[in-house]
PDB file of N, CA and C in Angstrom:
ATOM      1  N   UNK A   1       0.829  -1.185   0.000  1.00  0.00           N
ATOM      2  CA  UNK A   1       0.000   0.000   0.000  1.00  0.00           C
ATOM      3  C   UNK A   1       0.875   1.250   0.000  1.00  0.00           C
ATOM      4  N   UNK A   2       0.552   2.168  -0.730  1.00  0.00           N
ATOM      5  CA  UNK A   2       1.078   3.577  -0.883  1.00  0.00           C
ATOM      6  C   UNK A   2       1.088   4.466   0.377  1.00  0.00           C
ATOM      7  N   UNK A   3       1.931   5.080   0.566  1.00  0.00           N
ATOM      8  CA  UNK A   3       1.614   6.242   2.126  1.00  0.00           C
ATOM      9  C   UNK A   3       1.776   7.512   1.146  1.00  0.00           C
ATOM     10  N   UNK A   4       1.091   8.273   2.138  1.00  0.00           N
ATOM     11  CA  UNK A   4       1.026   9.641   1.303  1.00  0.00           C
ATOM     12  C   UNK A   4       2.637  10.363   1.463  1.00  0.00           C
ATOM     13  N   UNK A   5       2.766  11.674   0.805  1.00  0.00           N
ATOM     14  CA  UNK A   5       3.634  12.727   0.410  1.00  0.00           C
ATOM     15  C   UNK A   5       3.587  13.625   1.110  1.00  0.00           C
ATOM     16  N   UNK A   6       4.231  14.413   1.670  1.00  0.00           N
ATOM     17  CA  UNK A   6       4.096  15.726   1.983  1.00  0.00           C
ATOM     18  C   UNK A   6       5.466  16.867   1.193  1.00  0.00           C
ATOM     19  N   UNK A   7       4.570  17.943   1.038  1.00  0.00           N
ATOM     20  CA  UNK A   7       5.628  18.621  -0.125  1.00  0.00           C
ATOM     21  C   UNK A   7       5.225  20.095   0.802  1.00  0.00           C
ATOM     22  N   UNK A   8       6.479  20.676   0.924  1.00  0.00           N
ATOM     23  CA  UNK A   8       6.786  22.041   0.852  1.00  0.00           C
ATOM     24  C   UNK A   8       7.510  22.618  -0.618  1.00  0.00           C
ATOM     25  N   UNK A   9       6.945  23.599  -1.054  1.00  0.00           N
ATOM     26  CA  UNK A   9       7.024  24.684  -2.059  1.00  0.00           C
ATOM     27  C   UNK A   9       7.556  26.051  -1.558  1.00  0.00           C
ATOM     28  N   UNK A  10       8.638  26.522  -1.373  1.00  0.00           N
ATOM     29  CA  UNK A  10       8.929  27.656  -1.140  1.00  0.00           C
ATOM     30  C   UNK A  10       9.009  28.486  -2.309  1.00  0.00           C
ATOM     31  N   UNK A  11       8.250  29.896  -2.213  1.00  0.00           N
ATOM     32  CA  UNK A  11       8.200  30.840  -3.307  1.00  0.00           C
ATOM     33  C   UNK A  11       9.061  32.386  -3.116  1.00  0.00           C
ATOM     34  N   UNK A  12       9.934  32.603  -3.795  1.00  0.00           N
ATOM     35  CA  UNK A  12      10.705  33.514  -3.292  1.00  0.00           C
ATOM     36  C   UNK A  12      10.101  34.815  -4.306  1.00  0.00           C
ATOM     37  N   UNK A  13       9.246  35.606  -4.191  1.00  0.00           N
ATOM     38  CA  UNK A  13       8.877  36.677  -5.215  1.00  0.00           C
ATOM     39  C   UNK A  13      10.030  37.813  -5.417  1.00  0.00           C
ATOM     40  N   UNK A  14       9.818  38.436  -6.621  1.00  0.00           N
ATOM     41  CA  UNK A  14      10.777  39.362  -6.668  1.00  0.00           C
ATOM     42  C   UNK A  14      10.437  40.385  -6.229  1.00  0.00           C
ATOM     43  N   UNK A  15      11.012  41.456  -5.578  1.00  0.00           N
ATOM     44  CA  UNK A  15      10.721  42.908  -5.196  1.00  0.00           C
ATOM     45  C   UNK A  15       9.318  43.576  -5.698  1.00  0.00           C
ATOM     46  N   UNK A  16       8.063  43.711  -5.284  1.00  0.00           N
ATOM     47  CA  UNK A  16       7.161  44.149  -6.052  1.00  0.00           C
ATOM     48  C   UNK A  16       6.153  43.587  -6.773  1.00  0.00           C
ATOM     49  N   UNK A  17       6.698  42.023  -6.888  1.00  0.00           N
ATOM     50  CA  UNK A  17       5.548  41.808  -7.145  1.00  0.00           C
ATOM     51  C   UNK A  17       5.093  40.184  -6.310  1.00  0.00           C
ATOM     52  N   UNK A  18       5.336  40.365  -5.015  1.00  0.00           N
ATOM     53  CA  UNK A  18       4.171  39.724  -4.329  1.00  0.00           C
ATOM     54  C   UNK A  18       3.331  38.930  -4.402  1.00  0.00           C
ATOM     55  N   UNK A  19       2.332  40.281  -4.207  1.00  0.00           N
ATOM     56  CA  UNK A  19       1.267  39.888  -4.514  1.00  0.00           C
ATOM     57  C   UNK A  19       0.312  39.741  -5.786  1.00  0.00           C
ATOM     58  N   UNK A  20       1.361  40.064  -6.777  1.00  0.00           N
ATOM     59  CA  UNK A  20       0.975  38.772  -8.403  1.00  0.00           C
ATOM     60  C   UNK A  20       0.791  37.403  -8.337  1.00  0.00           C
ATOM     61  N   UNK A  21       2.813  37.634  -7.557  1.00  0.00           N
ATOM     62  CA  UNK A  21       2.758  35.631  -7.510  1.00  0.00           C
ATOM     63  C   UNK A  21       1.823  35.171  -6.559  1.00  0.00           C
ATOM     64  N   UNK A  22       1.594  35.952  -5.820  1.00  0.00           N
ATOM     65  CA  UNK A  22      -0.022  35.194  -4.269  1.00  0.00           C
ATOM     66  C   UNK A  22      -1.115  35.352  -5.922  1.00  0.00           C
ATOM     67  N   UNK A  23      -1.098  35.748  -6.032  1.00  0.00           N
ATOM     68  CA  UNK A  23      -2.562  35.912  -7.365  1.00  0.00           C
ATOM     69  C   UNK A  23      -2.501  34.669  -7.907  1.00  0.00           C
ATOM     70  N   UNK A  24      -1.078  34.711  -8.682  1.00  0.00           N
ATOM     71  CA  UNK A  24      -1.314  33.598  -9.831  1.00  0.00           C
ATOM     72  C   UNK A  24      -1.064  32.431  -9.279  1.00  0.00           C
ATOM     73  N   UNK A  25      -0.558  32.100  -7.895  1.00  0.00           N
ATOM     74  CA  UNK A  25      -0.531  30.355  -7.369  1.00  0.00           C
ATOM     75  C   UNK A  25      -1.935  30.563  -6.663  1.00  0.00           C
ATOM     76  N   UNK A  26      -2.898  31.527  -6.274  1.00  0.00           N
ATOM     77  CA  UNK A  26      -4.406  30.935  -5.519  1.00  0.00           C
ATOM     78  C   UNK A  26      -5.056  30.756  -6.818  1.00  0.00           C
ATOM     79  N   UNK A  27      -4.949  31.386  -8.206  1.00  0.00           N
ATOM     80  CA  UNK A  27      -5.332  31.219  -9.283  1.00  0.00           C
ATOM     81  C   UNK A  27      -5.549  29.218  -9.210  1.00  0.00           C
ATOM     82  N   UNK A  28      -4.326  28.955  -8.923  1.00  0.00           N
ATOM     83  CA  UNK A  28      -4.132  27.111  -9.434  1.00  0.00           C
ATOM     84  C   UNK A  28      -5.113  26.114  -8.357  1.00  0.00           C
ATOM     85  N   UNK A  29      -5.296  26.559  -7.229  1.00  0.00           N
ATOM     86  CA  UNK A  29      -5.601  26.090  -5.902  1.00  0.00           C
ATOM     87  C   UNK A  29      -6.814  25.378  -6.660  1.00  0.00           C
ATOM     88  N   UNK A  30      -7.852  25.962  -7.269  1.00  0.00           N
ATOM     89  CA  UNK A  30      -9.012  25.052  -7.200  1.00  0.00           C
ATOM     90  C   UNK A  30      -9.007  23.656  -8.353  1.00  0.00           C
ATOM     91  N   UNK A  31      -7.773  23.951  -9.594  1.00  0.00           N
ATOM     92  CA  UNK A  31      -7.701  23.105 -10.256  1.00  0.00           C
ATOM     93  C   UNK A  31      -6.939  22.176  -9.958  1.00  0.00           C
ATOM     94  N   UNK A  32      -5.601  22.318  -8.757  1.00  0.00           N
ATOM     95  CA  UNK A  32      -5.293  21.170  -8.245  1.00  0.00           C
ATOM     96  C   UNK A  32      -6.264  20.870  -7.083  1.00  0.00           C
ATOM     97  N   UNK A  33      -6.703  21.254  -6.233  1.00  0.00           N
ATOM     98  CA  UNK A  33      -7.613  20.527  -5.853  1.00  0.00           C
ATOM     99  C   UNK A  33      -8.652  19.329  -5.940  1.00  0.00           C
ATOM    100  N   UNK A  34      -8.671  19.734  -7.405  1.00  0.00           N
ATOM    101  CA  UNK A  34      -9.650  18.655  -7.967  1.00  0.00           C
ATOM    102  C   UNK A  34      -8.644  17.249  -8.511  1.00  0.00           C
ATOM    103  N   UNK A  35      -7.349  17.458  -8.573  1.00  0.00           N
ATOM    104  CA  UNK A  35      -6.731  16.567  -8.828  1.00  0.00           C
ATOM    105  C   UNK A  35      -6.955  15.101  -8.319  1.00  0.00           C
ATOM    106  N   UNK A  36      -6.623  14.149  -9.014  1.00  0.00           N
ATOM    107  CA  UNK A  36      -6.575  12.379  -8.073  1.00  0.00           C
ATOM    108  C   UNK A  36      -5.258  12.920  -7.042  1.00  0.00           C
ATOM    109  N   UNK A  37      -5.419  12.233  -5.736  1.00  0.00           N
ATOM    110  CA  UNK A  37      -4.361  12.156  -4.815  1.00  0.00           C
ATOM    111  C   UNK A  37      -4.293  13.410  -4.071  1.00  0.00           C
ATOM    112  N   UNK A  38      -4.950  14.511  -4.510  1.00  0.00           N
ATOM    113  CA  UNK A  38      -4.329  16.300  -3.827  1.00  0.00           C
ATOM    114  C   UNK A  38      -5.067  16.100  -2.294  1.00  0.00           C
ATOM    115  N   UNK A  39      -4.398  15.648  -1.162  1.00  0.00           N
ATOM    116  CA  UNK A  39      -5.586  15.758   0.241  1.00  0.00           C
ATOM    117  C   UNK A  39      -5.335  16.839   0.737  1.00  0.00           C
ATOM    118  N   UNK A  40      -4.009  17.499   0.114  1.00  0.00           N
ATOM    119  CA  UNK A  40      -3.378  18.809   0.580  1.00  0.00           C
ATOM    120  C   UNK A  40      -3.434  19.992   0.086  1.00  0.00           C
ATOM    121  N   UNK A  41      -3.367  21.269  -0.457  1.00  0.00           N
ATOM    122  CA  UNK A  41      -3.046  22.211  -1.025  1.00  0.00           C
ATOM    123  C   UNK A  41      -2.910  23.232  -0.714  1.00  0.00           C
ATOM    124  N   UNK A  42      -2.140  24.119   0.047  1.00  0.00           N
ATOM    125  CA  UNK A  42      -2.880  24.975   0.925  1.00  0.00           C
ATOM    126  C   UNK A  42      -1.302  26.226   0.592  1.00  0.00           C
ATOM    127  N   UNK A  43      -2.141  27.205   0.099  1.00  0.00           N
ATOM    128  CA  UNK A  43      -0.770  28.503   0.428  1.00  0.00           C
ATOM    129  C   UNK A  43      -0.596  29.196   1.806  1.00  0.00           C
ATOM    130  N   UNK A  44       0.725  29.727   1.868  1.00  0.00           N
ATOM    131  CA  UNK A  44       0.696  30.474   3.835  1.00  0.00           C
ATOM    132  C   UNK A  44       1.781  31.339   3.171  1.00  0.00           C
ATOM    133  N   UNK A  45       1.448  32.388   3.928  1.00  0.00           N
ATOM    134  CA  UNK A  45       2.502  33.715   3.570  1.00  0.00           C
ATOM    135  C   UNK A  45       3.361  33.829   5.217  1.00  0.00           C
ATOM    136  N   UNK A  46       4.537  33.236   4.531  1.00  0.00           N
ATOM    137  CA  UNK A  46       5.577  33.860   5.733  1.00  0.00           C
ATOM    138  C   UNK A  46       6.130  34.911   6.371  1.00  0.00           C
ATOM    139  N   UNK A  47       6.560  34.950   6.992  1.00  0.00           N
ATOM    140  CA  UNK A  47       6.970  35.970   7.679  1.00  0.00           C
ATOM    141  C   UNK A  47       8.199  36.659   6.748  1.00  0.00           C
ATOM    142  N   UNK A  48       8.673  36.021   6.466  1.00  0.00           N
ATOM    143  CA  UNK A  48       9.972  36.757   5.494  1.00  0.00           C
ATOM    144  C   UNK A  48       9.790  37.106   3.970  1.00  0.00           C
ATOM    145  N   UNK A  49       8.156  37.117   3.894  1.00  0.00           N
ATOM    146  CA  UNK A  49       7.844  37.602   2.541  1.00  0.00           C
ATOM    147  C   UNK A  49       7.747  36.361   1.460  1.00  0.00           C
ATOM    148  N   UNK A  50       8.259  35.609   1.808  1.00  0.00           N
ATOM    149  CA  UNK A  50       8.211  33.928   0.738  1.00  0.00           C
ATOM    150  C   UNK A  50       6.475  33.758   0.841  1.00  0.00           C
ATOM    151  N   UNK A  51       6.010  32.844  -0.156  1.00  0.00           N
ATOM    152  CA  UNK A  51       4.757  31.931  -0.388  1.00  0.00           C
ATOM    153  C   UNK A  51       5.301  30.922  -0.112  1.00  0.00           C
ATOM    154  N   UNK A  52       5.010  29.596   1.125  1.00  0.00           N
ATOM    155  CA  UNK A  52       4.864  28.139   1.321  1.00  0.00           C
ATOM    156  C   UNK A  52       3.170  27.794   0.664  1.00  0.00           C
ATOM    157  N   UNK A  53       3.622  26.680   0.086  1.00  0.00           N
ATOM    158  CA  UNK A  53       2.810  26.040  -0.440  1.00  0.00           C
ATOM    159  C   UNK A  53       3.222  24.648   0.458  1.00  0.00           C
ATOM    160  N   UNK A  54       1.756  24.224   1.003  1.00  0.00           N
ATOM    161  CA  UNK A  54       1.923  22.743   1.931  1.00  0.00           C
ATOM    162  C   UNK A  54       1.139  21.964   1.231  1.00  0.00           C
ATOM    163  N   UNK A  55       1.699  20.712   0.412  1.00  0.00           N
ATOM    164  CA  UNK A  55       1.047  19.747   0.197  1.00  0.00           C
ATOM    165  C   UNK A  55       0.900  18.307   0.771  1.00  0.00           C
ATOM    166  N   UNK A  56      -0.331  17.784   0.388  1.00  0.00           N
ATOM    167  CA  UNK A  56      -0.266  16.324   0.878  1.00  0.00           C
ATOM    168  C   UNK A  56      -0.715  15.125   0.088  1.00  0.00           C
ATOM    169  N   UNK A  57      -0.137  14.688  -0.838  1.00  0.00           N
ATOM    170  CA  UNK A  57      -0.705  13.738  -1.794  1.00  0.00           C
ATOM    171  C   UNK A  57      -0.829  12.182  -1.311  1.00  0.00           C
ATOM    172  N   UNK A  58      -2.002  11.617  -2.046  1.00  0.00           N
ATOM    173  CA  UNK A  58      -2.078   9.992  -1.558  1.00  0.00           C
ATOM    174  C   UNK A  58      -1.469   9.251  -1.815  1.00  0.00           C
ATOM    175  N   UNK A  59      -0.041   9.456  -2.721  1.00  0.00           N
ATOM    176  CA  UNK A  59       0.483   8.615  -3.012  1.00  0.00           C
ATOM    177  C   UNK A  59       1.980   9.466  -4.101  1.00  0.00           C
ATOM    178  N   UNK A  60       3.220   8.393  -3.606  1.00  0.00           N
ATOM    179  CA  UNK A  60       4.341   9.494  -4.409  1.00  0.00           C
ATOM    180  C   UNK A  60       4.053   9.385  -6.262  1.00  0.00           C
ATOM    181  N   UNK A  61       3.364   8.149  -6.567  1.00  0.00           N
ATOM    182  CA  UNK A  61       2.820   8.300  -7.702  1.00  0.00           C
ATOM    183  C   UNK A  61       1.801   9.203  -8.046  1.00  0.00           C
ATOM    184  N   UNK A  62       1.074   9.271  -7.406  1.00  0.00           N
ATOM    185  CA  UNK A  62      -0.092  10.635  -7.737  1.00  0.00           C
ATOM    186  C   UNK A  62       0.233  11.752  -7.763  1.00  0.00           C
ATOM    187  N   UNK A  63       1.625  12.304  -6.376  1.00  0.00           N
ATOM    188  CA  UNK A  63       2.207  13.192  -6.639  1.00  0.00           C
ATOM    189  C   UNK A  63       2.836  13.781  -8.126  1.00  0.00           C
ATOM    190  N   UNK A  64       3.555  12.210  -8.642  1.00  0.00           N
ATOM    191  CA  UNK A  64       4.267  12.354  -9.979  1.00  0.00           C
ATOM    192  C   UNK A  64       3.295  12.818 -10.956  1.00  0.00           C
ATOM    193  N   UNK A  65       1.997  12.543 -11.042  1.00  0.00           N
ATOM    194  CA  UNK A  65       1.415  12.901 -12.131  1.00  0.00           C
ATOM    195  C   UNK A  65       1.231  14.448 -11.792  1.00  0.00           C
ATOM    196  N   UNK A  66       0.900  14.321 -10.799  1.00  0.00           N
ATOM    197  CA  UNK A  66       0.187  16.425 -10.815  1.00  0.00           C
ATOM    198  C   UNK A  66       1.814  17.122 -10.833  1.00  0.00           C
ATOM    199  N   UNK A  67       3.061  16.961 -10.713  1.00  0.00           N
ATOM    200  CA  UNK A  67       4.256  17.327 -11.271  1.00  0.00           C
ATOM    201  C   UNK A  67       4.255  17.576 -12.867  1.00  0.00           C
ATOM    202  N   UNK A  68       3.675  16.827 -13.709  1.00  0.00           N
ATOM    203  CA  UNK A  68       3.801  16.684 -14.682  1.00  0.00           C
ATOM    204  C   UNK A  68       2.117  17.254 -15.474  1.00  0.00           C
ATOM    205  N   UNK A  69       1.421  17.374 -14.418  1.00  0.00           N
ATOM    206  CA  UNK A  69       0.081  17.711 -14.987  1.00  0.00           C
ATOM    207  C   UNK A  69      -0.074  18.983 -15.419  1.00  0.00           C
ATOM    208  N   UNK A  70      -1.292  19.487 -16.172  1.00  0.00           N
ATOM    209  CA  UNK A  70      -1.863  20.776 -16.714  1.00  0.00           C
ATOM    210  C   UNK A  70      -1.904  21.417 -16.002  1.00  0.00           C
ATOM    211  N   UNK A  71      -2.554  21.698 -14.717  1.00  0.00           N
ATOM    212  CA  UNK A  71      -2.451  22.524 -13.758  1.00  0.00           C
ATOM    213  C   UNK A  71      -1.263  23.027 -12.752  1.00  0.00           C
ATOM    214  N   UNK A  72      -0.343  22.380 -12.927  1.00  0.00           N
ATOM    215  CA  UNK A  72       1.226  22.621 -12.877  1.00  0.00           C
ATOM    216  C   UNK A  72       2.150  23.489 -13.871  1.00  0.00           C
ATOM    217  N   UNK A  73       1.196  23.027 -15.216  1.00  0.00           N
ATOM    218  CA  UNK A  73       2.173  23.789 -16.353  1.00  0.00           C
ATOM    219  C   UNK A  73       1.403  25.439 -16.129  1.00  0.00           C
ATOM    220  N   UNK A  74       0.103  25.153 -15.951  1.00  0.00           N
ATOM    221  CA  UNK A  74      -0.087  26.413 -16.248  1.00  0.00           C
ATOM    222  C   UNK A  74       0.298  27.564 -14.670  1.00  0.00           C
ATOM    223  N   UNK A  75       0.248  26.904 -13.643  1.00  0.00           N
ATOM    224  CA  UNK A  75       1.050  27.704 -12.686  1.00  0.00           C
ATOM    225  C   UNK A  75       1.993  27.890 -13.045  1.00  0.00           C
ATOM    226  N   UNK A  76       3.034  27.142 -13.846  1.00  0.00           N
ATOM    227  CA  UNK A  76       4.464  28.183 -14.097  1.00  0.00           C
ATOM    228  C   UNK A  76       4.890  28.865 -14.952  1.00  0.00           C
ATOM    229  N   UNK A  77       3.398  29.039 -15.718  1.00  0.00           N
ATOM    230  CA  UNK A  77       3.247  29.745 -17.001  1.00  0.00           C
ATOM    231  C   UNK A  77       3.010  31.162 -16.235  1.00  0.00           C
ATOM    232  N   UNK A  78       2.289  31.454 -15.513  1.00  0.00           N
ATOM    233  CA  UNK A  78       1.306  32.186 -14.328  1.00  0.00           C
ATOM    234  C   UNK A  78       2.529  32.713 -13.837  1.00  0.00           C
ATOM    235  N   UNK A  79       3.096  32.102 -12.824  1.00  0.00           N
ATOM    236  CA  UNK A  79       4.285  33.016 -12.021  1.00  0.00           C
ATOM    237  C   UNK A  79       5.586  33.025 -12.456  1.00  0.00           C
ATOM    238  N   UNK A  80       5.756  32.932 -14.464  1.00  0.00           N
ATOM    239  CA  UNK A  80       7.029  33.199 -14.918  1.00  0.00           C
ATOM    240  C   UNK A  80       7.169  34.889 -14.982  1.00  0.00           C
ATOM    241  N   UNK A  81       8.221  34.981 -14.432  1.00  0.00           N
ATOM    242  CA  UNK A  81       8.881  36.346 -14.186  1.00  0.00           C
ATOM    243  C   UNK A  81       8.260  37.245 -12.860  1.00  0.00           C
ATOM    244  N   UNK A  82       8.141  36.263 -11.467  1.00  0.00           N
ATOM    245  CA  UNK A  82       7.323  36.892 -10.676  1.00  0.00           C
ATOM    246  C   UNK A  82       8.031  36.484  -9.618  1.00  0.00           C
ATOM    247  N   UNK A  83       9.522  35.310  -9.785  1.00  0.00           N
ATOM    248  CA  UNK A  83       9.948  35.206  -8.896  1.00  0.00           C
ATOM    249  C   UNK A  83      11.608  35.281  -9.243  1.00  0.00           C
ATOM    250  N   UNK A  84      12.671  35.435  -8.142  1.00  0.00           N
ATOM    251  CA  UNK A  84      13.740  35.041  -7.899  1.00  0.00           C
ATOM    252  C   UNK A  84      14.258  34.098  -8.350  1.00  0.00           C
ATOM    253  N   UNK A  85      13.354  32.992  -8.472  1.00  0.00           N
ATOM    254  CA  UNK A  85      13.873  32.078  -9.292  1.00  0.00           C
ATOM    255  C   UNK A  85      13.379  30.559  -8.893  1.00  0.00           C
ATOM    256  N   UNK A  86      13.582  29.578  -8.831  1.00  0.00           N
ATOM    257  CA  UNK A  86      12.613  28.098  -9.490  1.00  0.00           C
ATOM    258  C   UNK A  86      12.218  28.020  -7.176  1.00  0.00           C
ATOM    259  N   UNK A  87      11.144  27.270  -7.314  1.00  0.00           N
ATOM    260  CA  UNK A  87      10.637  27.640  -6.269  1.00  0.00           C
ATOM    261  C   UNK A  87      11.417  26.325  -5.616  1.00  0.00           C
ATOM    262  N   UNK A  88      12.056  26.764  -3.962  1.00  0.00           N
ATOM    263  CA  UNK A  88      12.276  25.537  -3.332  1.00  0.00           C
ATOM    264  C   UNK A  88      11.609  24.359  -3.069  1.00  0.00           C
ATOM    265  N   UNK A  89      11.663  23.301  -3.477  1.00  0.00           N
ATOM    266  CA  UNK A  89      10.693  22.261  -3.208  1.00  0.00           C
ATOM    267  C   UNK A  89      10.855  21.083  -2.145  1.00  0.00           C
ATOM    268  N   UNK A  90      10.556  20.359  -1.084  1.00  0.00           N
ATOM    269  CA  UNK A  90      11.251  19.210  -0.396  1.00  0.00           C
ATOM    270  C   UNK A  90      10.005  18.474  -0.477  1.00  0.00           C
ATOM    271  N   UNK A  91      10.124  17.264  -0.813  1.00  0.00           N
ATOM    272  CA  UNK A  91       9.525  15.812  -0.383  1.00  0.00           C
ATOM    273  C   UNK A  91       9.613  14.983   0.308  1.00  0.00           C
ATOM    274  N   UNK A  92       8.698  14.894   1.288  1.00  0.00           N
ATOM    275  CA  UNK A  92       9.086  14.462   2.907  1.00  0.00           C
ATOM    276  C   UNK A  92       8.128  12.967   3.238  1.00  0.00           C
ATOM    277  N   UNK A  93       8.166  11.978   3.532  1.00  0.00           N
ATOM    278  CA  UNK A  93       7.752  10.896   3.810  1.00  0.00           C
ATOM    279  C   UNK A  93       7.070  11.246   5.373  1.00  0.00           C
ATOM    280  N   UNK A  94       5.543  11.264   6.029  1.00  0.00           N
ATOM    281  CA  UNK A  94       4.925  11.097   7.356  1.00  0.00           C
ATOM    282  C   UNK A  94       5.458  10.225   8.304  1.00  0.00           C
ATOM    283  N   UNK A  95       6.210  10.672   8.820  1.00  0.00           N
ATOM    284  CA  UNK A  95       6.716   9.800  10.166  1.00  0.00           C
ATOM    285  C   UNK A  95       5.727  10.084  11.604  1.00  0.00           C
ATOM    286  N   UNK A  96       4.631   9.695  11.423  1.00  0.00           N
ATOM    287  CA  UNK A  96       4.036   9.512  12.508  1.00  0.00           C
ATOM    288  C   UNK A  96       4.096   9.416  13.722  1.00  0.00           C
ATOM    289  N   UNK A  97       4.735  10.236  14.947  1.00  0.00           N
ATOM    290  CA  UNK A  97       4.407   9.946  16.203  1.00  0.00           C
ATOM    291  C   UNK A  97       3.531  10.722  17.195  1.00  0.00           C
ATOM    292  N   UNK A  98       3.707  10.560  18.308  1.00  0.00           N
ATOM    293  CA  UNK A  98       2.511  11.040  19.233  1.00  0.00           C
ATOM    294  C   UNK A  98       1.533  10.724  18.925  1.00  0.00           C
ATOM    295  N   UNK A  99       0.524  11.764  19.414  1.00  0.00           N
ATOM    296  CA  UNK A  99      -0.978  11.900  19.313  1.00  0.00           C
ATOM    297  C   UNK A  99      -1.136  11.337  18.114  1.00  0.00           C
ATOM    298  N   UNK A 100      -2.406  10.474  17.892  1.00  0.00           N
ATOM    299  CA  UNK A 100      -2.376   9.802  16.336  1.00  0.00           C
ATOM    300  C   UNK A 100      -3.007  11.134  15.554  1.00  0.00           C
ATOM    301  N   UNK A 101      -3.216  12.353  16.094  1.00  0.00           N
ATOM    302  CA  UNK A 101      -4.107  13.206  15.530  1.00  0.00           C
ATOM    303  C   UNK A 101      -3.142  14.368  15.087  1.00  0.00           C
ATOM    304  N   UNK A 102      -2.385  14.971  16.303  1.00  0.00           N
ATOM    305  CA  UNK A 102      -1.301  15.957  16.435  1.00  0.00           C
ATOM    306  C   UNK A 102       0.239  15.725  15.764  1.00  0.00           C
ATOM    307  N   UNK A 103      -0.100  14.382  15.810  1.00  0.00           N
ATOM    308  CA  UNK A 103       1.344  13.683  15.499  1.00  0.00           C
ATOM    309  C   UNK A 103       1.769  13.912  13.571  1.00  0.00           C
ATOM    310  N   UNK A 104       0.369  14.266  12.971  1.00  0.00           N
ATOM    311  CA  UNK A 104       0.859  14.104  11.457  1.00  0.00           C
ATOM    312  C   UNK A 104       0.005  15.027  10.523  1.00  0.00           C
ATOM    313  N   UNK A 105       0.474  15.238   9.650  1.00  0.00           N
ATOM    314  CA  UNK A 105      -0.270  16.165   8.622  1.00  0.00           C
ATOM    315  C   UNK A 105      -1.157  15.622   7.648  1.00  0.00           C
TER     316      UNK A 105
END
């Protein structure tokens, strides 16, 4: 059986324009949403001015497809020339402890 994904997206915008790139990645939110596998999607504006994007997919294969999917291409069609440059990404495996509730994303 598959365990899910968890993905951080760090977005580094360039001077000014912000709140474009917040535009054009909530722009994508409802079409990955609808994706197979998306249990996650969620943007958060940091404190140091970056966009995190927190994901959680059902599977590292399902992940692979929405990598490669339409609604991916057209987000980086969307925030070309809006950032610093290719967005940080990490792929993290749920290591479950504690609370079965608190313990995981």
């Amino acid at each position: 059986m598959s365990q899910p994904v968890v993905v951080t997206a760090v977005f580094r915008p360039l001077p000014g324009r912000r709140e474009d790139a917040r535009a054009a990645i909530e722009g994508a939110l409802p079409d990955v949403h609808a994706e197979d596998g998306c249990l996650l999607y969620a943007l958060h504006d940091a404190a140091d001015g970056t966009l995190v994007l927190l994901e959680k997919w059902e599977s590292q294969e399902l992940l692979d497809a929405h990598s490669v999917g339409e609604p991916v291409k057209r987000l980086r069609a969307a925030i070309d020339g809006l950032l610093e440059g290719p967005a940080d990404v990490v792929t993290m495996t749920p290591l479950p402890a504690g609370d079965p509730v608190k313990g995981r994303l």
